[in-house]
C-alpha atoms as a PDB file:
ATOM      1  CA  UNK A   1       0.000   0.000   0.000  1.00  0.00           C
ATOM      2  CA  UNK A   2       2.511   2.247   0.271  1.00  0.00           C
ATOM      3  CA  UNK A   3       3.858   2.465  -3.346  1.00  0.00           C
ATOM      4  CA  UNK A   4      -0.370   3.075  -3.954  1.00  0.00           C
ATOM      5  CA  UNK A   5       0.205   6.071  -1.734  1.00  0.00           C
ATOM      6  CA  UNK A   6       3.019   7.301  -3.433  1.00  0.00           C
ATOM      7  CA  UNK A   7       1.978   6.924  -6.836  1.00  0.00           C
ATOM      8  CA  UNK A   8      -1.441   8.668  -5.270  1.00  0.00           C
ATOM      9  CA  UNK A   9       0.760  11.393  -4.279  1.00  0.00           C
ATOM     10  CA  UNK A  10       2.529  11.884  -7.769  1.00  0.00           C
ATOM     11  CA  UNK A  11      -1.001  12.875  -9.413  1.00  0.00           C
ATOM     12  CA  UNK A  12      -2.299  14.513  -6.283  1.00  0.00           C
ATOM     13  CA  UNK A  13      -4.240  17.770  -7.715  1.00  0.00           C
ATOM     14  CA  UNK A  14      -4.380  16.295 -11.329  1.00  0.00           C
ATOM     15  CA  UNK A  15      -7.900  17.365 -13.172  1.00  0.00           C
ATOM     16  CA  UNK A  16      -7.642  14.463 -15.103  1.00  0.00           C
ATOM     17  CA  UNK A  17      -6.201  11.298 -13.573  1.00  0.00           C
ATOM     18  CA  UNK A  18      -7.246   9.799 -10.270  1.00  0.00           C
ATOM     19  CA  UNK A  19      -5.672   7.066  -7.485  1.00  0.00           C
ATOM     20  CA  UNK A  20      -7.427   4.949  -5.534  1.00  0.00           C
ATOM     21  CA  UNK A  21      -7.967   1.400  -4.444  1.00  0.00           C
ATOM     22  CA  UNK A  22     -11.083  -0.700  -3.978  1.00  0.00           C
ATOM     23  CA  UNK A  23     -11.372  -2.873  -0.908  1.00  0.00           C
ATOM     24  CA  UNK A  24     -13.071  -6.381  -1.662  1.00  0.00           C
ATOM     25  CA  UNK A  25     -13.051  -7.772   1.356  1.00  0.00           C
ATOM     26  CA  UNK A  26     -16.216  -9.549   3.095  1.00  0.00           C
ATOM     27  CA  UNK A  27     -16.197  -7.062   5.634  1.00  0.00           C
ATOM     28  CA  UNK A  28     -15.546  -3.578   4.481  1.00  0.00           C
ATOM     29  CA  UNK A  29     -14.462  -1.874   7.568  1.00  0.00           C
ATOM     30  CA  UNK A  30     -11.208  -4.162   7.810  1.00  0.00           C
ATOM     31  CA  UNK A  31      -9.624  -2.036   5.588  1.00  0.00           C
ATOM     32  CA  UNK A  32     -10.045   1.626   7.424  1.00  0.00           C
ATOM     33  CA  UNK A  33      -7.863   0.814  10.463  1.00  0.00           C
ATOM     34  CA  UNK A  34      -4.831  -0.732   8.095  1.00  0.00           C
ATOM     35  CA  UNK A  35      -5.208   2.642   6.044  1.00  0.00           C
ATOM     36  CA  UNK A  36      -5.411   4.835   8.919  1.00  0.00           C
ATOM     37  CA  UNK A  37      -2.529   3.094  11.038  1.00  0.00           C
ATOM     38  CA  UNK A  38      -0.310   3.417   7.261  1.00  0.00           C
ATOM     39  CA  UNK A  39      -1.290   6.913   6.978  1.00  0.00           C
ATOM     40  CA  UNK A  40      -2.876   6.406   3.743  1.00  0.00           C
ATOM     41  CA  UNK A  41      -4.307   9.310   2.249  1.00  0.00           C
ATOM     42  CA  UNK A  42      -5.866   7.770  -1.049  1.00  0.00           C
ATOM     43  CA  UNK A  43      -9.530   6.970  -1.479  1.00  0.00           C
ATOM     44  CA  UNK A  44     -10.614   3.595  -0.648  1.00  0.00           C
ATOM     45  CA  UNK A  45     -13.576   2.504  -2.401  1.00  0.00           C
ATOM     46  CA  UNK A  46     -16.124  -0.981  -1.174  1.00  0.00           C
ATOM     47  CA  UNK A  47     -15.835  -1.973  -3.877  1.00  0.00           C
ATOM     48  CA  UNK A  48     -16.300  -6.226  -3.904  1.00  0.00           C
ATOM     49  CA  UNK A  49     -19.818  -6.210  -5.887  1.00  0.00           C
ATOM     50  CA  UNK A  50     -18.347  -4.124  -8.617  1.00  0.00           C
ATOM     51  CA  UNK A  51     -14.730  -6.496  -8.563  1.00  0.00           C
ATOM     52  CA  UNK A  52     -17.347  -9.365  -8.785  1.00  0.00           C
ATOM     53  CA  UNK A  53     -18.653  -8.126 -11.967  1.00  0.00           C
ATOM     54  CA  UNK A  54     -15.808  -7.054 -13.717  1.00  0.00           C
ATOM     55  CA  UNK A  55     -13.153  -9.698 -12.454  1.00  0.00           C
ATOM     56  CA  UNK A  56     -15.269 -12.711 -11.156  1.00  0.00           C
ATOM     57  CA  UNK A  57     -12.001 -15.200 -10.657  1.00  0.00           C
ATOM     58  CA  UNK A  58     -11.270 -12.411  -8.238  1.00  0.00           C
ATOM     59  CA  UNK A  59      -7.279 -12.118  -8.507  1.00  0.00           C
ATOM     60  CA  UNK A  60      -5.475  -9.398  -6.551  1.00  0.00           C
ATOM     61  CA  UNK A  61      -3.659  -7.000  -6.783  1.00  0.00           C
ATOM     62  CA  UNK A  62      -4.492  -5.549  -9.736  1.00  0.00           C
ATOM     63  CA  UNK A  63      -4.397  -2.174 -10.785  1.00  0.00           C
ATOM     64  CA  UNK A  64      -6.448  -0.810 -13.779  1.00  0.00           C
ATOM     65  CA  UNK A  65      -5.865   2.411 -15.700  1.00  0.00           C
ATOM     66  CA  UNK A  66      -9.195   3.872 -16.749  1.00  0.00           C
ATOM     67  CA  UNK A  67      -9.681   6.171 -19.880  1.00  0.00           C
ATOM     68  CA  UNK A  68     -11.709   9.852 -19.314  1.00  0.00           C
ATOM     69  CA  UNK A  69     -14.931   7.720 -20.605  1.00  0.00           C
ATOM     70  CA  UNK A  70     -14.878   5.198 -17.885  1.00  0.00           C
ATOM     71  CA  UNK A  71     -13.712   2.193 -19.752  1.00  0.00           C
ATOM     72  CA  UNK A  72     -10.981   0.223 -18.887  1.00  0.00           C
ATOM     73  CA  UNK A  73      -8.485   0.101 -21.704  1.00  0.00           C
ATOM     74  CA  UNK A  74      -5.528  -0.769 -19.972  1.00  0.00           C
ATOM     75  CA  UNK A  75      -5.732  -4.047 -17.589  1.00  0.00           C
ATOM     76  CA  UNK A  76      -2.281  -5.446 -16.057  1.00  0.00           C
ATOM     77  CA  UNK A  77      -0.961  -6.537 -13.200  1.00  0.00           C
ATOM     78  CA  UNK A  78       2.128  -4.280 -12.750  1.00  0.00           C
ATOM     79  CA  UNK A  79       5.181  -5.395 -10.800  1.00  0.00           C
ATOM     80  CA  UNK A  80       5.570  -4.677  -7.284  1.00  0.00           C
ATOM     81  CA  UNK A  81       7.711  -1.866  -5.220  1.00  0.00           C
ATOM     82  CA  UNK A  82       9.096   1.337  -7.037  1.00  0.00           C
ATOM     83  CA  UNK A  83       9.338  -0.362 -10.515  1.00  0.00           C
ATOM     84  CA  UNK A  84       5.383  -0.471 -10.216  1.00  0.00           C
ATOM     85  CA  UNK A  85       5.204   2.938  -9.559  1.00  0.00           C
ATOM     86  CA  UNK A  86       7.123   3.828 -12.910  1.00  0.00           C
ATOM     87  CA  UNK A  87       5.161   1.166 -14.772  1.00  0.00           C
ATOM     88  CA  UNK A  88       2.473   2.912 -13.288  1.00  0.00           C
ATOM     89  CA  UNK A  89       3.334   6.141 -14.090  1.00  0.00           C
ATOM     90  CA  UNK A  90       4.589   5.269 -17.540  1.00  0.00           C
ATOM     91  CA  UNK A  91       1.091   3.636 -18.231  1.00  0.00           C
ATOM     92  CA  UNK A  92      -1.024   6.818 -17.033  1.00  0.00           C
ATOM     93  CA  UNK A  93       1.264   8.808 -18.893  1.00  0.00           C
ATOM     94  CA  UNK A  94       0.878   6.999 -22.520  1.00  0.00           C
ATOM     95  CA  UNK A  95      -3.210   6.674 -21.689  1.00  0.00           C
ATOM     96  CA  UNK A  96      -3.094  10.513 -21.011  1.00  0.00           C
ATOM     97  CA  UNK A  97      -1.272  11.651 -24.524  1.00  0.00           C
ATOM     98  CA  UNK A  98      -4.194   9.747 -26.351  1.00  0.00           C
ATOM     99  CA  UNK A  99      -6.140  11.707 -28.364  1.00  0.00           C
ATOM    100  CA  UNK A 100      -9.923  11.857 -27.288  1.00  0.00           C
END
Protein backbone atom coordinates (compact mmCIF):
# COMPACT_ATOMS: atom_id res chain seq x y z
CA UNK A 1 0.00 0.00 0.00
CA UNK A 2 2.51 2.25 0.27
CA UNK A 3 3.86 2.46 -3.35
CA UNK A 4 -0.37 3.07 -3.95
CA UNK A 5 0.20 6.07 -1.73
CA UNK A 6 3.02 7.30 -3.43
CA UNK A 7 1.98 6.92 -6.84
CA UNK A 8 -1.44 8.67 -5.27
CA UNK A 9 0.76 11.39 -4.28
CA UNK A 10 2.53 11.88 -7.77
CA UNK A 11 -1.00 12.87 -9.41
CA UNK A 12 -2.30 14.51 -6.28
CA UNK A 13 -4.24 17.77 -7.71
CA UNK A 14 -4.38 16.29 -11.33
CA UNK A 15 -7.90 17.36 -13.17
CA UNK A 16 -7.64 14.46 -15.10
CA UNK A 17 -6.20 11.30 -13.57
CA UNK A 18 -7.25 9.80 -10.27
CA UNK A 19 -5.67 7.07 -7.49
CA UNK A 20 -7.43 4.95 -5.53
CA UNK A 21 -7.97 1.40 -4.44
CA UNK A 22 -11.08 -0.70 -3.98
CA UNK A 23 -11.37 -2.87 -0.91
CA UNK A 24 -13.07 -6.38 -1.66
CA UNK A 25 -13.05 -7.77 1.36
CA UNK A 26 -16.22 -9.55 3.10
CA UNK A 27 -16.20 -7.06 5.63
CA UNK A 28 -15.55 -3.58 4.48
CA UNK A 29 -14.46 -1.87 7.57
CA UNK A 30 -11.21 -4.16 7.81
CA UNK A 31 -9.62 -2.04 5.59
CA UNK A 32 -10.04 1.63 7.42
CA UNK A 33 -7.86 0.81 10.46
CA UNK A 34 -4.83 -0.73 8.09
CA UNK A 35 -5.21 2.64 6.04
CA UNK A 36 -5.41 4.84 8.92
CA UNK A 37 -2.53 3.09 11.04
CA UNK A 38 -0.31 3.42 7.26
CA UNK A 39 -1.29 6.91 6.98
CA UNK A 40 -2.88 6.41 3.74
CA UNK A 41 -4.31 9.31 2.25
CA UNK A 42 -5.87 7.77 -1.05
CA UNK A 43 -9.53 6.97 -1.48
CA UNK A 44 -10.61 3.59 -0.65
CA UNK A 45 -13.58 2.50 -2.40
CA UNK A 46 -16.12 -0.98 -1.17
CA UNK A 47 -15.84 -1.97 -3.88
CA UNK A 48 -16.30 -6.23 -3.90
CA UNK A 49 -19.82 -6.21 -5.89
CA UNK A 50 -18.35 -4.12 -8.62
CA UNK A 51 -14.73 -6.50 -8.56
CA UNK A 52 -17.35 -9.37 -8.79
CA UNK A 53 -18.65 -8.13 -11.97
CA UNK A 54 -15.81 -7.05 -13.72
CA UNK A 55 -13.15 -9.70 -12.45
CA UNK A 56 -15.27 -12.71 -11.16
CA UNK A 57 -12.00 -15.20 -10.66
CA UNK A 58 -11.27 -12.41 -8.24
CA UNK A 59 -7.28 -12.12 -8.51
CA UNK A 60 -5.47 -9.40 -6.55
CA UNK A 61 -3.66 -7.00 -6.78
CA UNK A 62 -4.49 -5.55 -9.74
CA UNK A 63 -4.40 -2.17 -10.79
CA UNK A 64 -6.45 -0.81 -13.78
CA UNK A 65 -5.87 2.41 -15.70
CA UNK A 66 -9.19 3.87 -16.75
CA UNK A 67 -9.68 6.17 -19.88
CA UNK A 68 -11.71 9.85 -19.31
CA UNK A 69 -14.93 7.72 -20.60
CA UNK A 70 -14.88 5.20 -17.88
CA UNK A 71 -13.71 2.19 -19.75
CA UNK A 72 -10.98 0.22 -18.89
CA UNK A 73 -8.49 0.10 -21.70
CA UNK A 74 -5.53 -0.77 -19.97
CA UNK A 75 -5.73 -4.05 -17.59
CA UNK A 76 -2.28 -5.45 -16.06
CA UNK A 77 -0.96 -6.54 -13.20
CA UNK A 78 2.13 -4.28 -12.75
CA UNK A 79 5.18 -5.39 -10.80
CA UNK A 80 5.57 -4.68 -7.28
CA UNK A 81 7.71 -1.87 -5.22
CA UNK A 82 9.10 1.34 -7.04
CA UNK A 83 9.34 -0.36 -10.52
CA UNK A 84 5.38 -0.47 -10.22
CA UNK A 85 5.20 2.94 -9.56
CA UNK A 86 7.12 3.83 -12.91
CA UNK A 87 5.16 1.17 -14.77
CA UNK A 88 2.47 2.91 -13.29
CA UNK A 89 3.33 6.14 -14.09
CA UNK A 90 4.59 5.27 -17.54
CA UNK A 91 1.09 3.64 -18.23
CA UNK A 92 -1.02 6.82 -17.03
CA UNK A 93 1.26 8.81 -18.89
CA UNK A 94 0.88 7.00 -22.52
CA UNK A 95 -3.21 6.67 -21.69
CA UNK A 96 -3.09 10.51 -21.01
CA UNK A 97 -1.27 11.65 -24.52
CA UNK A 98 -4.19 9.75 -26.35
CA UNK A 99 -6.14 11.71 -28.36
CA UNK A 100 -9.92 11.86 -27.29
Amino acid sequence: MPHVQTLFDKFKGSKDILVLSFNIDDNPGLAQPIVKQGGFTFPVVTGQAFFETVDPTGGVPQSWIVNPEGVASKVRRFNRGEQWVQEATDAIGKLSQRPR
